[in-house]
C-alpha atoms as a PDB file:
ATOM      1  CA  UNK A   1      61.499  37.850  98.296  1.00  0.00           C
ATOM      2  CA  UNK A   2      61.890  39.019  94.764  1.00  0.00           C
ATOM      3  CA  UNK A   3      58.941  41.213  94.136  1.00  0.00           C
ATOM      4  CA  UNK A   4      56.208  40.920  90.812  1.00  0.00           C
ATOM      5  CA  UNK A   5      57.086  37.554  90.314  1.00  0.00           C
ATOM      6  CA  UNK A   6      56.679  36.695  86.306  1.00  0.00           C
ATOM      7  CA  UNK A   7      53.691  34.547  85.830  1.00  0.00           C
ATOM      8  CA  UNK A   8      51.869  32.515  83.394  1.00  0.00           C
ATOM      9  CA  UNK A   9      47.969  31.312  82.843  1.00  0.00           C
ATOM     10  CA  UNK A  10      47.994  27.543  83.039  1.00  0.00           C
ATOM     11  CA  UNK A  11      46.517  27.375  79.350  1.00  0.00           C
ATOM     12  CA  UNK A  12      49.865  28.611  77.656  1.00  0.00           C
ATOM     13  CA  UNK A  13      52.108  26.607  75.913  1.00  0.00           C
ATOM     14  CA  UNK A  14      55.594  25.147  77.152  1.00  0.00           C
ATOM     15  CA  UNK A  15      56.559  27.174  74.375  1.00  0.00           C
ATOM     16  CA  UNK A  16      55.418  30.746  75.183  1.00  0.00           C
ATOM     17  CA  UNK A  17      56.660  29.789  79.144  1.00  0.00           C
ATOM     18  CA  UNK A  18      60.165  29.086  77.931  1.00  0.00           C
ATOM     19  CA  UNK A  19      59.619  32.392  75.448  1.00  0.00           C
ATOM     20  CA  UNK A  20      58.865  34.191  78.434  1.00  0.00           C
ATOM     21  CA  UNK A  21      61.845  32.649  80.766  1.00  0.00           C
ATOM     22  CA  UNK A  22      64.305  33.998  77.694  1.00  0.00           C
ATOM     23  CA  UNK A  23      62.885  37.247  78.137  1.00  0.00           C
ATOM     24  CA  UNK A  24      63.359  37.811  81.741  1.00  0.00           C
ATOM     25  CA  UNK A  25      66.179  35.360  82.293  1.00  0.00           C
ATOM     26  CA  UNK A  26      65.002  33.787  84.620  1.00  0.00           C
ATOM     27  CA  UNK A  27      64.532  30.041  85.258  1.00  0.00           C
ATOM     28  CA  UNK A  28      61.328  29.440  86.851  1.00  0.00           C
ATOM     29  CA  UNK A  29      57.490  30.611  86.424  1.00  0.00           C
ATOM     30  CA  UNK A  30      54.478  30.561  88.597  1.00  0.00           C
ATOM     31  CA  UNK A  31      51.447  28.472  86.677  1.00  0.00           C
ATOM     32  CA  UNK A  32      48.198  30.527  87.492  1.00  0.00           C
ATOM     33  CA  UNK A  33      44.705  29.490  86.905  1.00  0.00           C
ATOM     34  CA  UNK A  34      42.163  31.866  85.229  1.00  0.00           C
ATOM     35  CA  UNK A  35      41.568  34.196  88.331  1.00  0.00           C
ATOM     36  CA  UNK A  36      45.427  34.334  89.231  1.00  0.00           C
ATOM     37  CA  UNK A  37      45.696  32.162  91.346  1.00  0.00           C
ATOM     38  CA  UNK A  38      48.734  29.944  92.260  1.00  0.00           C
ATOM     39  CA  UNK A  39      48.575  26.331  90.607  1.00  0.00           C
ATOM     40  CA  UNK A  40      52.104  25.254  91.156  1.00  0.00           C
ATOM     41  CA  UNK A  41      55.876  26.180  89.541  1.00  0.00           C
ATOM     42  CA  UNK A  42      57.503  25.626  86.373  1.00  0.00           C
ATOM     43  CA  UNK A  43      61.182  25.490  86.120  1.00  0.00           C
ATOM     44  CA  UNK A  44      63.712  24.974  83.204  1.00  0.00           C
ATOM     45  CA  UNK A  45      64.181  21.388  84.543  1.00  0.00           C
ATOM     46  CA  UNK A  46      60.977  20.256  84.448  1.00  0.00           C
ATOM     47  CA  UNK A  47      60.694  21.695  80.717  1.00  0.00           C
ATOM     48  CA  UNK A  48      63.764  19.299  80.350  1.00  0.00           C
ATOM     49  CA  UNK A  49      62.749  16.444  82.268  1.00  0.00           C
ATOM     50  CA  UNK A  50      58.624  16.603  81.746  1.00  0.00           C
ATOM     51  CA  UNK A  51      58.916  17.818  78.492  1.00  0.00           C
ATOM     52  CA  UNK A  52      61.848  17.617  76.435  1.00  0.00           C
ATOM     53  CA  UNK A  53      62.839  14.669  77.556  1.00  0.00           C
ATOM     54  CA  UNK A  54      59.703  12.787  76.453  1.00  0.00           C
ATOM     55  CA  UNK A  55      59.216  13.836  73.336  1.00  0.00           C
ATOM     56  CA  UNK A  56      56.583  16.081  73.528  1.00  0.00           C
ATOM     57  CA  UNK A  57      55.766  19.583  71.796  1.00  0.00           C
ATOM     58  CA  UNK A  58      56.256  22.334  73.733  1.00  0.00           C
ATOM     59  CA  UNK A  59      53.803  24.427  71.157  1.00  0.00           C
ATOM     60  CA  UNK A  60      50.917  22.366  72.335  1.00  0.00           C
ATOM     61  CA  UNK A  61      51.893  20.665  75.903  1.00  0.00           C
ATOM     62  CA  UNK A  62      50.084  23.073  78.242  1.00  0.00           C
ATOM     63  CA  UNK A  63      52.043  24.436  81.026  1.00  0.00           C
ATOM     64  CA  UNK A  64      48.997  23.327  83.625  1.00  0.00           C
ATOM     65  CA  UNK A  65      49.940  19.925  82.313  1.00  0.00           C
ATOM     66  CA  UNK A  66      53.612  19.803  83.595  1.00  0.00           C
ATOM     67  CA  UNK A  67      53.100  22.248  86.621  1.00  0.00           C
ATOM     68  CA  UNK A  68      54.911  21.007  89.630  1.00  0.00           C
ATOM     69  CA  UNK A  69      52.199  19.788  92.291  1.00  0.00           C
ATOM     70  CA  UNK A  70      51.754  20.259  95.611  1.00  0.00           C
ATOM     71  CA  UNK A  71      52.416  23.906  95.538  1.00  0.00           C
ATOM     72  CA  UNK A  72      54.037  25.152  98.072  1.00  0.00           C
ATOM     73  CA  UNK A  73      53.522  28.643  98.895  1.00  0.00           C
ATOM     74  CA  UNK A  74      54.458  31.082 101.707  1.00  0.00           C
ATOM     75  CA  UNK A  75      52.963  34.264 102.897  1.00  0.00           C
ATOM     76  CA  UNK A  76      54.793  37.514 103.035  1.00  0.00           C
ATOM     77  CA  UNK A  77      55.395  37.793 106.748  1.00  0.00           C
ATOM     78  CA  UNK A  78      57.172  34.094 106.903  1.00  0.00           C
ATOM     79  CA  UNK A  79      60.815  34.416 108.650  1.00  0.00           C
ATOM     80  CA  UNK A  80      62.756  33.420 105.702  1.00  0.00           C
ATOM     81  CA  UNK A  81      64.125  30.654 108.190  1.00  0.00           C
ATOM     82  CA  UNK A  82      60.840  29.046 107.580  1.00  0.00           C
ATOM     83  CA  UNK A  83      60.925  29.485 104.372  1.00  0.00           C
ATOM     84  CA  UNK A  84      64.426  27.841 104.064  1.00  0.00           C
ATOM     85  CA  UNK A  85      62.777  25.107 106.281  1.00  0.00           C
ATOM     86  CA  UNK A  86      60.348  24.340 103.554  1.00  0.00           C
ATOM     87  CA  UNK A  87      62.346  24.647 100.622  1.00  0.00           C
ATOM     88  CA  UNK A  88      64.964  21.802 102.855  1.00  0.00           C
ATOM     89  CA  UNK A  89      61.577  19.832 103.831  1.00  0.00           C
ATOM     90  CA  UNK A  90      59.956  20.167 100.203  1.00  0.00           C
ATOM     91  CA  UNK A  91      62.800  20.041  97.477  1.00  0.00           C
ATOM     92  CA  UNK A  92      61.385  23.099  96.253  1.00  0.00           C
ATOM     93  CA  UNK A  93      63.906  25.956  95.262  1.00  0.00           C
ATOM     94  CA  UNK A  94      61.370  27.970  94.056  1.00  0.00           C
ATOM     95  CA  UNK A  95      58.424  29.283  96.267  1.00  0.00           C
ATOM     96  CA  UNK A  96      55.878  31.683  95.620  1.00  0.00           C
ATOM     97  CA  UNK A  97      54.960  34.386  98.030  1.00  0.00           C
ATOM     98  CA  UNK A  98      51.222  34.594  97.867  1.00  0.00           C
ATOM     99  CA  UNK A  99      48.720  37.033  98.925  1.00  0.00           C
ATOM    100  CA  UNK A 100      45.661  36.528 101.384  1.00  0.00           C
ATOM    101  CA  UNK A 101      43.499  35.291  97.898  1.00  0.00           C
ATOM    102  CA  UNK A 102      46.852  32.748  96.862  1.00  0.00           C
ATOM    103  CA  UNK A 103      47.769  35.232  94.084  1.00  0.00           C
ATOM    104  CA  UNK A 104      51.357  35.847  93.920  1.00  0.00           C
ATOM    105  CA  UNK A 105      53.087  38.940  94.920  1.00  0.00           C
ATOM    106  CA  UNK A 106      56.707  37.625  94.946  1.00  0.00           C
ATOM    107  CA  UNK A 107      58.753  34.257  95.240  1.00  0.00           C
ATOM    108  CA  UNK A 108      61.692  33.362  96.771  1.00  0.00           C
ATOM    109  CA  UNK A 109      64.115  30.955  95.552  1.00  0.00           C
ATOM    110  CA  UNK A 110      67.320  29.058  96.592  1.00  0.00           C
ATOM    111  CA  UNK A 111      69.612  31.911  94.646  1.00  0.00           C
ATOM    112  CA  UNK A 112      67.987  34.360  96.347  1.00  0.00           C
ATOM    113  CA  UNK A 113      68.564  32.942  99.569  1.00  0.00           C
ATOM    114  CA  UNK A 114      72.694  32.326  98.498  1.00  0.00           C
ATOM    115  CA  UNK A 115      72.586  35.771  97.901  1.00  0.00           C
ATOM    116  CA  UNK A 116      72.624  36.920 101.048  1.00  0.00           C
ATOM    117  CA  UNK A 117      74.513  34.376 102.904  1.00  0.00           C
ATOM    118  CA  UNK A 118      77.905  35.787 102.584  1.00  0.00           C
ATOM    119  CA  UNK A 119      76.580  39.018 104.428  1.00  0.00           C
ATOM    120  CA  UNK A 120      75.218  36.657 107.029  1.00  0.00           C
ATOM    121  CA  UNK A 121      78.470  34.754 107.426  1.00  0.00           C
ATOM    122  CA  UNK A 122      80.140  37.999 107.572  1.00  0.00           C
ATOM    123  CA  UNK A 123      78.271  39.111 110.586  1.00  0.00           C
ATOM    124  CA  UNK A 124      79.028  36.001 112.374  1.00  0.00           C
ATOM    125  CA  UNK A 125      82.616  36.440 111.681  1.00  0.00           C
ATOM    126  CA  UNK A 126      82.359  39.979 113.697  1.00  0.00           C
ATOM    127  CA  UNK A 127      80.374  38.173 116.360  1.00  0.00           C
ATOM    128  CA  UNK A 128      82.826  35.478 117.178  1.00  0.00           C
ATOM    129  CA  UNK A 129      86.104  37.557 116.958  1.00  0.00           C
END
């Protein structure tokens, strides 16, 4: 999990999101309602695909409007097996980590998971010699 996910209230624009993407370089944000609570994720592709791709301005399309819905969202003691699980099950690459109120405290996505599976392979490697 990727700790202090970036976030963004679901009355922002598609604009200020993708302003806000730029700035962290990242591709993804996590739509929160008023009391910071999880809504759903945005990603770069569904600016494309929801947004872009329609026609529609991004300085007045709400990002509560494109959000990605169901949610899914995981809680910080789920094996990341699991989590892989979901993200297979789902078709979700991104997936908030949410506290006991559903406000985020980190996500996990399928880059994070890549990350780590050439030390995984590795150890198998020393296993099975």
């Amino acid at each position: 999990m990727v700790p202090n996910p970036v976030t963004i209230n679901e009355h922002a624009t598609v604009y200020e999101g993708v302003k806000l993407m730029e700035k962290h370089g990242i591709a993804s944000l996590i739509v929160v309602n008023d009391d910071g609570r999880v809504l759903g994720v945005v990603t770069a592709k569904d600016i494309v695909l929801r947004v872009i791709a329609r026609g529609l301005d991004p300085y007045t399309v709400k990002m509560r409007d494109i959000v990605s819905k169901p949610v899914t969202v995981v809680e910080p003691d789920e094996p990341l097996k699991s989590v892989i699980n979901r993200m297979i099950g789902t078709g979700h690459g991104h997936i908030p980590v949410v506290d006991e109120g559903g406000r985020p405290i980190g996500i996990v996505t399928v880059d994070d998971v890549l990350k780590i599976v050439p030390e995984l392979l590795e150890r198998l490697e020393i296993i099975h010699r």
